[in-house]
N, C-alpha and C. Protein backbone atom coordinates (compact mmCIF):
# COMPACT_ATOMS: atom_id res chain seq x y z
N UNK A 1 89.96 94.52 94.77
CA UNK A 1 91.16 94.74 93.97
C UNK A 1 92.32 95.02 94.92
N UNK A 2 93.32 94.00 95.02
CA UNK A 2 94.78 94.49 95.22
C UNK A 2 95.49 95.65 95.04
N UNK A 3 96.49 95.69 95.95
CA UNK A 3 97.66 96.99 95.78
C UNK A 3 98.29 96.71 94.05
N UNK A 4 98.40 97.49 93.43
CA UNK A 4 99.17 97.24 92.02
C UNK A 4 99.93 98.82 91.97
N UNK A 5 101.29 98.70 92.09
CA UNK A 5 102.33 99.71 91.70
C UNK A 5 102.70 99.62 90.85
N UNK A 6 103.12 101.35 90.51
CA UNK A 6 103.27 101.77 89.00
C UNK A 6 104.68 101.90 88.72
N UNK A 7 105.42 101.72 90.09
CA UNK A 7 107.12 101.93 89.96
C UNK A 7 107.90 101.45 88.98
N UNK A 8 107.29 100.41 88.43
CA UNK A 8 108.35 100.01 87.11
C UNK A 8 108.16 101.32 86.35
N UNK A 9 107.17 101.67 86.10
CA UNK A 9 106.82 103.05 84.88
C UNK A 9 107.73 103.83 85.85
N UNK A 10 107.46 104.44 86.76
CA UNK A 10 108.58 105.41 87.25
C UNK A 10 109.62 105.39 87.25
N UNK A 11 110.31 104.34 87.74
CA UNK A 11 111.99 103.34 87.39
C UNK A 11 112.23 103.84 85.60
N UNK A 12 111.45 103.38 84.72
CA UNK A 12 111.81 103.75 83.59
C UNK A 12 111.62 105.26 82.98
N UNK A 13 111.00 105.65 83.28
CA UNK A 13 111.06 107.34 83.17
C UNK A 13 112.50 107.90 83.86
N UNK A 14 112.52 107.17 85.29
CA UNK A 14 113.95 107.79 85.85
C UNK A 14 114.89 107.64 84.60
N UNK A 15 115.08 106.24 84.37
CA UNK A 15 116.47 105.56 83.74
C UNK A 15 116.40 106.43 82.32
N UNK A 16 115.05 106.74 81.68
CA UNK A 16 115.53 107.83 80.30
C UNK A 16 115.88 109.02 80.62
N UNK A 17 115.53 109.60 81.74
CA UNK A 17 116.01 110.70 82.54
C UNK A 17 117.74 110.68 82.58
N UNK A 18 118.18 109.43 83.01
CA UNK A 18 119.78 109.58 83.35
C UNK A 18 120.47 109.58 82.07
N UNK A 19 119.32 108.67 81.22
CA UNK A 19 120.09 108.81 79.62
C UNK A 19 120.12 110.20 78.79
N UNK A 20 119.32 110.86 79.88
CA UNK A 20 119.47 112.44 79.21
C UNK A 20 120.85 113.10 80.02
N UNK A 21 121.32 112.36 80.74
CA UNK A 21 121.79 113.66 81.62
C UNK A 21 121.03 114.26 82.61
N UNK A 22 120.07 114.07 83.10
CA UNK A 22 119.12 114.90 83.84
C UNK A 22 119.35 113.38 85.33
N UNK A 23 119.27 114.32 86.16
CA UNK A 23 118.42 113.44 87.87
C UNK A 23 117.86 112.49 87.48
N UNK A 24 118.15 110.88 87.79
CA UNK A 24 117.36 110.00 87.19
C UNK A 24 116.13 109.77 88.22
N UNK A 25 115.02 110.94 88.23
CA UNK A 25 113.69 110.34 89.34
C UNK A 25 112.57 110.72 87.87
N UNK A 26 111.72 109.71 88.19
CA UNK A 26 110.54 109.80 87.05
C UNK A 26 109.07 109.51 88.30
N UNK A 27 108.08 109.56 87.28
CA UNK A 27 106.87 109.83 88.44
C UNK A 27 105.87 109.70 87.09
N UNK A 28 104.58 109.07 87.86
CA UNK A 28 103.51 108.01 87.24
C UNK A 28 102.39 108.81 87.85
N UNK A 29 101.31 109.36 87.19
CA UNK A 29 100.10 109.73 87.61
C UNK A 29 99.24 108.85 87.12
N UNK A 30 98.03 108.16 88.70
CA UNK A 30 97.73 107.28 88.15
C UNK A 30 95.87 107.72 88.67
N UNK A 31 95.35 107.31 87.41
CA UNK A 31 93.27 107.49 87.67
C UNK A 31 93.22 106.58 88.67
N UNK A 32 91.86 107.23 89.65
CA UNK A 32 90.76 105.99 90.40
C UNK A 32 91.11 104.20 89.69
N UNK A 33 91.04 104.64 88.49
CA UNK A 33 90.29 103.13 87.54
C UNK A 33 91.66 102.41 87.53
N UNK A 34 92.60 102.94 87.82
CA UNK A 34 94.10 101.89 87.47
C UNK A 34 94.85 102.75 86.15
N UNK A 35 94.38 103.50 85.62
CA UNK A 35 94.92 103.78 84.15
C UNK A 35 95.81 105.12 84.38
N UNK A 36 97.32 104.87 84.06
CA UNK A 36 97.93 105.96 83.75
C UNK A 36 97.85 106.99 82.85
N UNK A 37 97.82 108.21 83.78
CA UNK A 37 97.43 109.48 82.82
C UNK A 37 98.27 110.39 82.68
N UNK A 38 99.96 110.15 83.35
CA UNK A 38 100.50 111.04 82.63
C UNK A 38 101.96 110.39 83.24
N UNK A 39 103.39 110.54 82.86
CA UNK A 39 104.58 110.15 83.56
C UNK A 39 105.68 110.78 82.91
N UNK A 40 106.31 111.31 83.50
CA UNK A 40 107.52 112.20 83.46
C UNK A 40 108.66 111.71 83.79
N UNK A 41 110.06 111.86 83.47
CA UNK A 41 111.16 111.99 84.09
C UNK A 41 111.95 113.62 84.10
N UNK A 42 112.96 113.86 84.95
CA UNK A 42 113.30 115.28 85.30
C UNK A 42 113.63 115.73 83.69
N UNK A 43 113.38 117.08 83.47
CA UNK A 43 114.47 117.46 82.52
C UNK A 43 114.30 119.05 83.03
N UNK A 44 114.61 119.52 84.07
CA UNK A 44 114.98 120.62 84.19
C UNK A 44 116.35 121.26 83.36
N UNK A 45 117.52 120.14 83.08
CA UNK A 45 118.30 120.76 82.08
C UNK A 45 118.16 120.97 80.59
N UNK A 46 117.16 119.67 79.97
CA UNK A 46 116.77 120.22 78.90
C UNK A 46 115.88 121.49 78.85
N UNK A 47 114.53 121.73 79.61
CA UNK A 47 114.10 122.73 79.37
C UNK A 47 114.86 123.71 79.86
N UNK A 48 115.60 124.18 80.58
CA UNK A 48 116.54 125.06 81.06
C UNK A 48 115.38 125.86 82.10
N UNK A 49 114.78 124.67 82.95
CA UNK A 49 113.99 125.06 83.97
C UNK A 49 114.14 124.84 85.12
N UNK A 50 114.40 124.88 86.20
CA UNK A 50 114.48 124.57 87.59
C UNK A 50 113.04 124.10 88.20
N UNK A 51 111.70 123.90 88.05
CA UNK A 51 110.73 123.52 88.10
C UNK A 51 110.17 122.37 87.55
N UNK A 52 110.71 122.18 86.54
CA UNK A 52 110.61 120.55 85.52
C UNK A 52 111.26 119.39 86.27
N UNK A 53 110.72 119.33 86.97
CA UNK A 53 110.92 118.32 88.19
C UNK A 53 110.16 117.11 87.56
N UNK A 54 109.91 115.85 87.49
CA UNK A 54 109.36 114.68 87.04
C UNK A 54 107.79 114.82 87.65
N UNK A 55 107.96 115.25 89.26
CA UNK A 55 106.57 115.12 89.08
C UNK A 55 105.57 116.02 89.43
N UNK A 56 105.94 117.62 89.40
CA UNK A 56 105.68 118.86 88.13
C UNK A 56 105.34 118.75 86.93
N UNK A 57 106.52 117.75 86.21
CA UNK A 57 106.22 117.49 84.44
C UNK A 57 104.54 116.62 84.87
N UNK A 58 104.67 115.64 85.30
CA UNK A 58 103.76 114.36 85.43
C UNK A 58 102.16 115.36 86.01
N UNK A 59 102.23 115.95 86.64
CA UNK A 59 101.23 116.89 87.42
C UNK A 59 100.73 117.41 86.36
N UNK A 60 101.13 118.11 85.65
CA UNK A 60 100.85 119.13 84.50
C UNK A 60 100.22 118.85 83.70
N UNK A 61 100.74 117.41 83.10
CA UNK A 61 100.26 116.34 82.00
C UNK A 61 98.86 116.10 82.52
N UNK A 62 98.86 115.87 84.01
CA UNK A 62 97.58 115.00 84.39
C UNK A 62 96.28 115.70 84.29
N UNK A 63 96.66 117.18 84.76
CA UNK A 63 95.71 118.57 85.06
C UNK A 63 95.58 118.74 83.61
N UNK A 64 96.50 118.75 82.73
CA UNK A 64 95.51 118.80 81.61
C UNK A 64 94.63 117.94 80.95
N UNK A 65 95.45 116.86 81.10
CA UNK A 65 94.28 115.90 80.50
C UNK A 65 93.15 115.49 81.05
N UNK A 66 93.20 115.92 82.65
CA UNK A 66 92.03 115.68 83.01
C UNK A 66 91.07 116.62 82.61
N UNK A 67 91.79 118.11 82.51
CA UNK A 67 90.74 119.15 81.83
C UNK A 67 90.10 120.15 83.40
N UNK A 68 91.73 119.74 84.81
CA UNK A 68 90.97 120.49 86.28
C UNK A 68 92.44 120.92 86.55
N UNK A 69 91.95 121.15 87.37
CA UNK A 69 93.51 121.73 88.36
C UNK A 69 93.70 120.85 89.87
N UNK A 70 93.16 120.09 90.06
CA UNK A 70 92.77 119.24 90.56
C UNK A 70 92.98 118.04 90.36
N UNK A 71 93.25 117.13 91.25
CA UNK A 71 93.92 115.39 91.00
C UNK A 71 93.36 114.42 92.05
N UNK A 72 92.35 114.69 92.34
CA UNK A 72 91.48 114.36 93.47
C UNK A 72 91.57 112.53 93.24
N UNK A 73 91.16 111.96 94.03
CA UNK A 73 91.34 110.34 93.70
C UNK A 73 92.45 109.60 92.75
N UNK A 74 93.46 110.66 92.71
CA UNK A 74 94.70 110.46 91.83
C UNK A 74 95.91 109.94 93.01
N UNK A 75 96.63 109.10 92.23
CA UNK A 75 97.58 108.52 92.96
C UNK A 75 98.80 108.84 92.04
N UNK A 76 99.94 109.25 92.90
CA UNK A 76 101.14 109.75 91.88
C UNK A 76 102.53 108.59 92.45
N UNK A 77 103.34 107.61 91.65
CA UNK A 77 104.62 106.94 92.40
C UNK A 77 105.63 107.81 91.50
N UNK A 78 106.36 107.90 92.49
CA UNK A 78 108.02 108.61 92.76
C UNK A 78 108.65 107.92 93.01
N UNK A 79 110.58 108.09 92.21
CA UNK A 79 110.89 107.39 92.69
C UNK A 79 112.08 107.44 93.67
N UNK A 80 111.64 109.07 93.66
CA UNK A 80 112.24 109.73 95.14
C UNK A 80 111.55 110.51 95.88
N UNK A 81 112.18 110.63 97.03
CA UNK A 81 111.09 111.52 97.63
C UNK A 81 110.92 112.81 97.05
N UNK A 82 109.79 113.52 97.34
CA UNK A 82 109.58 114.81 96.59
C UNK A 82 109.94 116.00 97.00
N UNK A 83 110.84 117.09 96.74
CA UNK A 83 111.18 117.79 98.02
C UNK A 83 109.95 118.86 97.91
N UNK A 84 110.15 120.08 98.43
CA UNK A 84 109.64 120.98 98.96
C UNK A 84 108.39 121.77 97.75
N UNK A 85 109.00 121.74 96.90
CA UNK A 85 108.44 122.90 96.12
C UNK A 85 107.20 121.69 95.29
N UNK A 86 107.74 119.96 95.15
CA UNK A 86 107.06 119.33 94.57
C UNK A 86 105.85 118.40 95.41
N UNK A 87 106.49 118.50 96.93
CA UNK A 87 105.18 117.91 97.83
C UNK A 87 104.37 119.37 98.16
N UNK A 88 104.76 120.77 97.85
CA UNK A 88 103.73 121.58 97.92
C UNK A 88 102.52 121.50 96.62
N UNK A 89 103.43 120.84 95.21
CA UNK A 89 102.27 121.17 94.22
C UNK A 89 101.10 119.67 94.43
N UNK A 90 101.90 118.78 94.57
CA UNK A 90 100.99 117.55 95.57
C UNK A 90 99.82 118.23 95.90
N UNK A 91 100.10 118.84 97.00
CA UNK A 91 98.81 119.40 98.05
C UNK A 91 97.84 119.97 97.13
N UNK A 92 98.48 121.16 96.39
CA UNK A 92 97.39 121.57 95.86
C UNK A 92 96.89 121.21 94.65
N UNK A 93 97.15 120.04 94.31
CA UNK A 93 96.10 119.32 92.85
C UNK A 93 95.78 118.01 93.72
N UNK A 94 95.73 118.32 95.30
CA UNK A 94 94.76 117.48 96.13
C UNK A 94 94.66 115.63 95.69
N UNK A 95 96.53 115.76 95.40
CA UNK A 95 96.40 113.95 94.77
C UNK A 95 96.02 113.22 96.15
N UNK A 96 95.60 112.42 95.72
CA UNK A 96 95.07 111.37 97.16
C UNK A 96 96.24 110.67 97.97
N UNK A 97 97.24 109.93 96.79
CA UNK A 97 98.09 109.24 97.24
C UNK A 97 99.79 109.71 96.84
N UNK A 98 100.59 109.76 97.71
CA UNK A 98 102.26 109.32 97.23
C UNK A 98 102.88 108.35 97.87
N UNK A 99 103.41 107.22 96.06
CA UNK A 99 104.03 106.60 96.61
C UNK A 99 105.46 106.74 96.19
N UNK A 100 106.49 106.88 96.96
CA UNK A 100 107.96 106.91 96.53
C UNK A 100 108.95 105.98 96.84
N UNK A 101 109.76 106.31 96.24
CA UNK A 101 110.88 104.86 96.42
C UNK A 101 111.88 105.24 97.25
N UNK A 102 112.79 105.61 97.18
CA UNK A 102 114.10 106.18 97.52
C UNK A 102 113.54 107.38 98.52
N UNK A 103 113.95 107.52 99.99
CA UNK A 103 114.07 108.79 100.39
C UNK A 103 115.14 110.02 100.45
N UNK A 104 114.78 111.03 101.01
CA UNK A 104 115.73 111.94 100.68
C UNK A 104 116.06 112.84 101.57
N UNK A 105 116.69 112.44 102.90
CA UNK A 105 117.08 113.11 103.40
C UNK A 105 117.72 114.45 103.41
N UNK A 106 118.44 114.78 102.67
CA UNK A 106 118.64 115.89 102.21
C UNK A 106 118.06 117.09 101.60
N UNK A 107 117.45 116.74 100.52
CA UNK A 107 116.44 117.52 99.68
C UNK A 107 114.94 117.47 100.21
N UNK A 108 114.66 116.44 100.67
CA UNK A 108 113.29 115.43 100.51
C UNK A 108 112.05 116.73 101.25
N UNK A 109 111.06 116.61 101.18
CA UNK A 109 110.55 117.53 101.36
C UNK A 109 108.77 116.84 101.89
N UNK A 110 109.12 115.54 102.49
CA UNK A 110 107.84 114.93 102.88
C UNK A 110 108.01 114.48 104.05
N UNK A 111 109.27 113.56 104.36
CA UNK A 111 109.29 112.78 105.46
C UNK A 111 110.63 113.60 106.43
N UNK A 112 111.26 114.21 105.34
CA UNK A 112 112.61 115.12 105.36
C UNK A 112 112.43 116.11 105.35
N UNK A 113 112.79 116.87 105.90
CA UNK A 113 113.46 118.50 105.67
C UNK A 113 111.89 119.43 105.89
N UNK A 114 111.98 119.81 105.12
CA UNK A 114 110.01 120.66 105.18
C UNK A 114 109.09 120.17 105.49
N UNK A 115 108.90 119.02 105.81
CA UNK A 115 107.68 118.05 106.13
C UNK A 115 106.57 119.15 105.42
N UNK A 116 106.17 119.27 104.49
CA UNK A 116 105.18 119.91 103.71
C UNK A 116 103.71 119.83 104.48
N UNK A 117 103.18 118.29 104.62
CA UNK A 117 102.16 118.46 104.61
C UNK A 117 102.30 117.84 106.44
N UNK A 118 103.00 118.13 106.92
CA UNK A 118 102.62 118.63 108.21
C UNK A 118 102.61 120.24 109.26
N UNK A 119 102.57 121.26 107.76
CA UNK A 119 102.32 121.96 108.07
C UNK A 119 100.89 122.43 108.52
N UNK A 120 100.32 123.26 109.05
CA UNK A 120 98.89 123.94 109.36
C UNK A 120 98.69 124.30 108.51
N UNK A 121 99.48 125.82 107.49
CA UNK A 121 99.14 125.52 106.13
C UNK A 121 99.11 125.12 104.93
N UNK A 122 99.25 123.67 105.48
CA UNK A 122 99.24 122.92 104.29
C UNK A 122 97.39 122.30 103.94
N UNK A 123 97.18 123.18 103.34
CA UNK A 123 95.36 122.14 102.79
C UNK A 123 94.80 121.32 102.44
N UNK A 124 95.93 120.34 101.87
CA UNK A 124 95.46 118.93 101.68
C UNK A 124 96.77 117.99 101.64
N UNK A 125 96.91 117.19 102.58
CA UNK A 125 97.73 115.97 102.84
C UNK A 125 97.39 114.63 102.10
N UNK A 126 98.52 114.32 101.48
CA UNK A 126 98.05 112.82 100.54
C UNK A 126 98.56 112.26 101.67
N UNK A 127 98.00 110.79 101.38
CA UNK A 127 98.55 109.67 102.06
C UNK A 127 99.70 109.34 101.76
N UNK A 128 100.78 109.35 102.61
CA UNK A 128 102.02 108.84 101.93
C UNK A 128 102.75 107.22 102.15
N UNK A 129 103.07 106.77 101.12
CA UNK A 129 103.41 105.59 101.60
C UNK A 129 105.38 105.53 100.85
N UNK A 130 106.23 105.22 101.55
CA UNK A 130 107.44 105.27 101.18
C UNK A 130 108.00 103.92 101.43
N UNK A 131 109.01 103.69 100.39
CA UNK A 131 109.87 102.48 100.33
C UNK A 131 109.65 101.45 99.03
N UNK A 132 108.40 102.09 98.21
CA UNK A 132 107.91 101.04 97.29
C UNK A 132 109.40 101.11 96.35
N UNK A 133 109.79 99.91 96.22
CA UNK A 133 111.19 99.37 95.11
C UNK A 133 112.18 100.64 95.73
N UNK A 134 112.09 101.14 96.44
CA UNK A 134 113.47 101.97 97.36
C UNK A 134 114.48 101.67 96.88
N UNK A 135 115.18 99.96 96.78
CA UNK A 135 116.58 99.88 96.47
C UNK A 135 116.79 99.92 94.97
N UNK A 136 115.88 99.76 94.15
CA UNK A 136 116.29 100.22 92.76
C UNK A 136 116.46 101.17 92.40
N UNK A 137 115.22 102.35 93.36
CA UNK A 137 115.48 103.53 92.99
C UNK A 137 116.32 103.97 93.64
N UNK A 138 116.88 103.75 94.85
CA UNK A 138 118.17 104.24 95.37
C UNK A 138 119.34 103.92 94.34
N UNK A 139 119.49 102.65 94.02
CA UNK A 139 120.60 102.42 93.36
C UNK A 139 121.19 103.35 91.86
N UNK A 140 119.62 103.47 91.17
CA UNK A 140 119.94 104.12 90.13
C UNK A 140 120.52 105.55 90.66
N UNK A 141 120.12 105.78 91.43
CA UNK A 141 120.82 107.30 92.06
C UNK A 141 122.13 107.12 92.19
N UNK A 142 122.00 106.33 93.23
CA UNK A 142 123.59 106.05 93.43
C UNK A 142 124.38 106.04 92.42
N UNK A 143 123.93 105.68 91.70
CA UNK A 143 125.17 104.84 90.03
C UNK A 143 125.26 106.25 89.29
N UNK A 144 124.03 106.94 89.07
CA UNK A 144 124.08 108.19 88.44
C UNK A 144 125.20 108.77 88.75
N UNK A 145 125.05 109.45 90.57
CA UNK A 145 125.92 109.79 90.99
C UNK A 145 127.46 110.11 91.18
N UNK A 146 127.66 108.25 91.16
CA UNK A 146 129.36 107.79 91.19
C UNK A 146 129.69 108.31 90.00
N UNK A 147 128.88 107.70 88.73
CA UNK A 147 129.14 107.87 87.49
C UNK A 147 130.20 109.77 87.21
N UNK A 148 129.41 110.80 87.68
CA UNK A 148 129.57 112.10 87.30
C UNK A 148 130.78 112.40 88.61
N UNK A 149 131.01 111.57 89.61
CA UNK A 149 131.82 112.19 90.40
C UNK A 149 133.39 111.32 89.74
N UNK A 150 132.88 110.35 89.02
CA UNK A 150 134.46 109.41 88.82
C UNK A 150 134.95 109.77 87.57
């Protein structure tokens, strides 16, 4: 079996995200078998949470429905990088894989800024793979962006 990405599902979680008003990044939790088990976009402003991050929301969904706390052979796509607080919850529901689109120099918290899981204590490192559909998900950022500054 081939590589098969879930980024369109993430792309569209972002884009209902921006139709909320919220950060347009969304995020795809995906089983061993291919089958999506949970996908989020941000709404930290609807819930009036600072933690409701897309893939926090998406994490949460997955741990429950899997019925663990744990995401072991789980693969999660982003369609930004994840910063700090969200490549730490990564580690510990031990997802196997991240893939993200857009990086984030600024915030980013994988390849950027905290490098999370190149810490010592960090306990479990996913594989990361970055750039999957990058310029769409960059763009929708971008546009978000201009949009609220013009």
């Amino acid at each position: 079996m081939g590589f098969r990405s879930f980024m369109d599902i993430a792309l569209s979680e972002a884009q209902a995200a921006a139709a909320l008003g919220e950060v347009p990044v969304g995020a795809v939790v995906v089983a061993p078998d291919g089958t999506v088990v949970a996908k989020a976009g941000n709404r930290t402003r609807m819930l009036c949470d600072p933690t409701a991050h897309a893939e926090m929301l998406a994490i949460r969904a997955a741990c429950a429905a899997a019925g663990a706390d744990r995401l072991v052979d789980h693969d999660i796509y982003v369609t930004l990088e994840p910063c700090a607080m969200c490549a730490a919850a990564l580690s510990h529901a031990r997802v196997r894989r991240l893939y993200f689109g857009a990086p984030d120099p600024k915030s980013g918290g994988t390849l950027h800024g905290a490098r999370v899981f190149s810490h010592a204590q960090c306990h479990h490192a996913p594989e990361v793979y970055d750039g999957i559909d990058e310029a769409r998900a960059a763009a929708l950022l971008r546009a978000f962006f201009a949009e609220r500054r013009s």
